[in-house]
C-alpha atoms as a PDB file:
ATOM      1  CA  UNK A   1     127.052  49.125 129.905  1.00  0.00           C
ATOM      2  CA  UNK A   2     125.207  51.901 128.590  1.00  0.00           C
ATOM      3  CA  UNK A   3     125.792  55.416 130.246  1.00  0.00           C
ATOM      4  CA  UNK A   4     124.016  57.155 132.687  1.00  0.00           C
ATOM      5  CA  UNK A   5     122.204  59.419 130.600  1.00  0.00           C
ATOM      6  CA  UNK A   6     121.232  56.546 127.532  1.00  0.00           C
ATOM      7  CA  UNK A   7     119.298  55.246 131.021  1.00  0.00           C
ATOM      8  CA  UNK A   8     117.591  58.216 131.746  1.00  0.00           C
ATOM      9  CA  UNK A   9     116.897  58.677 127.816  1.00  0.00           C
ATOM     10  CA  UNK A  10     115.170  55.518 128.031  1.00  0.00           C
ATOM     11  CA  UNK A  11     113.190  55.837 131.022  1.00  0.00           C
ATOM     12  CA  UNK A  12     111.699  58.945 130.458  1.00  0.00           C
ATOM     13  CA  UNK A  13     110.744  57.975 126.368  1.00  0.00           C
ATOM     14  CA  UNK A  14     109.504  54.517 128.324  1.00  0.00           C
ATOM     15  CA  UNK A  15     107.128  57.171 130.253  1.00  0.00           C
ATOM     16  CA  UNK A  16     106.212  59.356 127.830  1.00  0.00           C
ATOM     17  CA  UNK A  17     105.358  57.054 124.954  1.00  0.00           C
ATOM     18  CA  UNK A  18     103.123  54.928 127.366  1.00  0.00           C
ATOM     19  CA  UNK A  19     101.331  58.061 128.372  1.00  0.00           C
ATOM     20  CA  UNK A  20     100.911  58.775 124.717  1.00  0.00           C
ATOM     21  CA  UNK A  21      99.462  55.771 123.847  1.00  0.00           C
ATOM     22  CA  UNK A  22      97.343  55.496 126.880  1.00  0.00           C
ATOM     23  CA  UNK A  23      95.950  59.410 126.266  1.00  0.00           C
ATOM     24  CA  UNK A  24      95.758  59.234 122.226  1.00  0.00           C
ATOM     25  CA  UNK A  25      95.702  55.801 120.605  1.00  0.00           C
ATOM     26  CA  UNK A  26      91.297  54.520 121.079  1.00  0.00           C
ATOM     27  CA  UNK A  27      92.616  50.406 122.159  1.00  0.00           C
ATOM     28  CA  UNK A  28      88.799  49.763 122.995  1.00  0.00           C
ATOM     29  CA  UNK A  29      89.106  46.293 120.852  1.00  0.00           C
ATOM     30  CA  UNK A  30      92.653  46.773 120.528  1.00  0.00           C
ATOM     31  CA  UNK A  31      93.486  45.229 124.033  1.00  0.00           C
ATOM     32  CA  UNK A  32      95.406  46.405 126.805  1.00  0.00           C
ATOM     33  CA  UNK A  33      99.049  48.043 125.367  1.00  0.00           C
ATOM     34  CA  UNK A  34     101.647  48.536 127.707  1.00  0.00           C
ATOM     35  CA  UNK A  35     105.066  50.155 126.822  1.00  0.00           C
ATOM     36  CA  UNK A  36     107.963  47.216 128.834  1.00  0.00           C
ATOM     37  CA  UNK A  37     111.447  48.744 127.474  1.00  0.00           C
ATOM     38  CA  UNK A  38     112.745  51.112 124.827  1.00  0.00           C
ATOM     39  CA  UNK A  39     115.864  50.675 123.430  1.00  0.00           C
ATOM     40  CA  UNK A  40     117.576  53.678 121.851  1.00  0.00           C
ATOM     41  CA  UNK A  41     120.832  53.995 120.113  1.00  0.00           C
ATOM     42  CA  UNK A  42     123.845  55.619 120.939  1.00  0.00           C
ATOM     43  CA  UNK A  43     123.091  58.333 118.502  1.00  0.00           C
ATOM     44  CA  UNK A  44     119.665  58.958 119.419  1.00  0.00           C
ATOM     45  CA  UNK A  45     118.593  58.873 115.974  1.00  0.00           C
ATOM     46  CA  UNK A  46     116.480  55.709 116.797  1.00  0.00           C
ATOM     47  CA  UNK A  47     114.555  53.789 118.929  1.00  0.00           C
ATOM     48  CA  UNK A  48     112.580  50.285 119.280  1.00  0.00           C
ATOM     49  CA  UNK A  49     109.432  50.284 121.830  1.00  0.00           C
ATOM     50  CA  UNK A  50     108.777  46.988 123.143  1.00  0.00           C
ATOM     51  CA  UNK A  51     104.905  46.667 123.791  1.00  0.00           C
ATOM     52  CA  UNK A  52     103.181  44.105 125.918  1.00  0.00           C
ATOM     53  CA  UNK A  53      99.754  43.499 124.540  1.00  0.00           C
ATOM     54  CA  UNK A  54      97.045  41.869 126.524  1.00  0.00           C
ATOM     55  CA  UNK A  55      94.321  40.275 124.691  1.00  0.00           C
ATOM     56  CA  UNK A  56      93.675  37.731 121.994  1.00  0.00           C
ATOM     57  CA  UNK A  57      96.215  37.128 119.218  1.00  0.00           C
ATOM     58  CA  UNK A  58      93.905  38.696 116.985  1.00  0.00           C
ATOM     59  CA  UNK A  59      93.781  41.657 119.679  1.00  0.00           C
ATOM     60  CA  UNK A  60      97.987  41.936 119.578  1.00  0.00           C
ATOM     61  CA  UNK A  61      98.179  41.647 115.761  1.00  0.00           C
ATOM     62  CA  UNK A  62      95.543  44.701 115.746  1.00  0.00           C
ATOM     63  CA  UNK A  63      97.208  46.590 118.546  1.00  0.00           C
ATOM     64  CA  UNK A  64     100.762  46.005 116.975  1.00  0.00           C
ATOM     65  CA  UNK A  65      99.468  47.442 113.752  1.00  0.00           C
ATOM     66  CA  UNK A  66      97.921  50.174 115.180  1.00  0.00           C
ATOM     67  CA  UNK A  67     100.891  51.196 116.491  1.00  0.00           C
ATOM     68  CA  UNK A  68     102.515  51.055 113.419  1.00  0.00           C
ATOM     69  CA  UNK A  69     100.027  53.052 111.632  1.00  0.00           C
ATOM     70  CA  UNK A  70     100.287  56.054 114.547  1.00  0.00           C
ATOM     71  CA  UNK A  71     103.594  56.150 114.872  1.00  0.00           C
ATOM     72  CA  UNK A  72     104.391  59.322 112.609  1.00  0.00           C
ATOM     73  CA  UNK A  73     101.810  61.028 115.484  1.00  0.00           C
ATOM     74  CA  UNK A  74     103.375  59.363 118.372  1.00  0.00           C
ATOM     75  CA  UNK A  75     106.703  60.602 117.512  1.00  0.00           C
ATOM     76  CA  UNK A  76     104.949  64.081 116.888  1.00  0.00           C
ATOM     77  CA  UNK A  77     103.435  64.258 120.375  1.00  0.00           C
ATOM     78  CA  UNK A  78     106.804  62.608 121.916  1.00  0.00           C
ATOM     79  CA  UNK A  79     108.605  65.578 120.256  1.00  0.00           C
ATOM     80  CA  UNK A  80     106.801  67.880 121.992  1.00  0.00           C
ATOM     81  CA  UNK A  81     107.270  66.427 125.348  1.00  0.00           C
ATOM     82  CA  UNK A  82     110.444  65.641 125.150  1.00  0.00           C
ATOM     83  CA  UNK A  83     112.841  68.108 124.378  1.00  0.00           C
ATOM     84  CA  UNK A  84     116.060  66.267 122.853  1.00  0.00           C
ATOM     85  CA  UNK A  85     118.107  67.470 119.878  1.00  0.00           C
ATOM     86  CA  UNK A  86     116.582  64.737 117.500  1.00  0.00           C
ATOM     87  CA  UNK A  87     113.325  62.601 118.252  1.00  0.00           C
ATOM     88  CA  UNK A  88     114.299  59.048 117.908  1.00  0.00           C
ATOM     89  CA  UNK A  89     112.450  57.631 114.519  1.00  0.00           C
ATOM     90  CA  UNK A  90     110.098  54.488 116.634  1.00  0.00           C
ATOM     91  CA  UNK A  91     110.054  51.301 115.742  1.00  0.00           C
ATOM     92  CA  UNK A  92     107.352  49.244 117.963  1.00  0.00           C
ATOM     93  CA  UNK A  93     108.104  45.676 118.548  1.00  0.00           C
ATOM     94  CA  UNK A  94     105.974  43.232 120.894  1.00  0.00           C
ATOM     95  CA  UNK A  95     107.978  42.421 123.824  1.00  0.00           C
ATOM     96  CA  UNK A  96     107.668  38.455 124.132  1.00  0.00           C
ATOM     97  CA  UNK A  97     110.121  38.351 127.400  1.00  0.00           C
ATOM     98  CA  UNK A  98     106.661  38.571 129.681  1.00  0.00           C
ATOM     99  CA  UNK A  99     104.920  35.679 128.327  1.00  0.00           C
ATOM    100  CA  UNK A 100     107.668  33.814 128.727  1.00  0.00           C
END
């Protein structure tokens, strides 16, 4: 069970990130991104963002690797909105649990 404050850790990067991406990232063709769960580790030192993408394949393979490609400025904007002691270094993953 993971302590009280790796939950709050998590929610408030869950918020952040997906207020990030919905502010900075242009998803015009890039369909509709959607930040599910972050998972951070004990250390803080990193973190996996689980993305739901809405779209076409073609649309999530773009998305996904837009993501990828932002993620240095992501983690720049996320370090200035969240004050911890070390940003987590993102890794973005699509979250598959939702179209199951």
């Amino acid at each position: 069970m993971p302590s009280l404050r790796l939950l709050r850790v998590r929610e408030l990067l869950k918020r952040e990130i997906g207020e990030i991406i919905r502010r900075e990232l242009p998803l015009a063709e890039k369909g509709l991104i959607s930040v599910n769960d972050v998972e951070v580790c004990k250390d803080l030192q990193s973190a996996t963002v689980y993305v739901g993408i809405i779209g076409t394949e073609d649309q999530k393979e773009r998305g996904l690797a837009l993501l990828r490609k932002e993620r240095a400025k992501i983690q720049g904007l996320l370090s200035r909105a969240v004050v911890l002691k070390y940003t987590p270094h993102l890794r973005f993953a699509i979250d598959e649990s939702v179209s199951r």
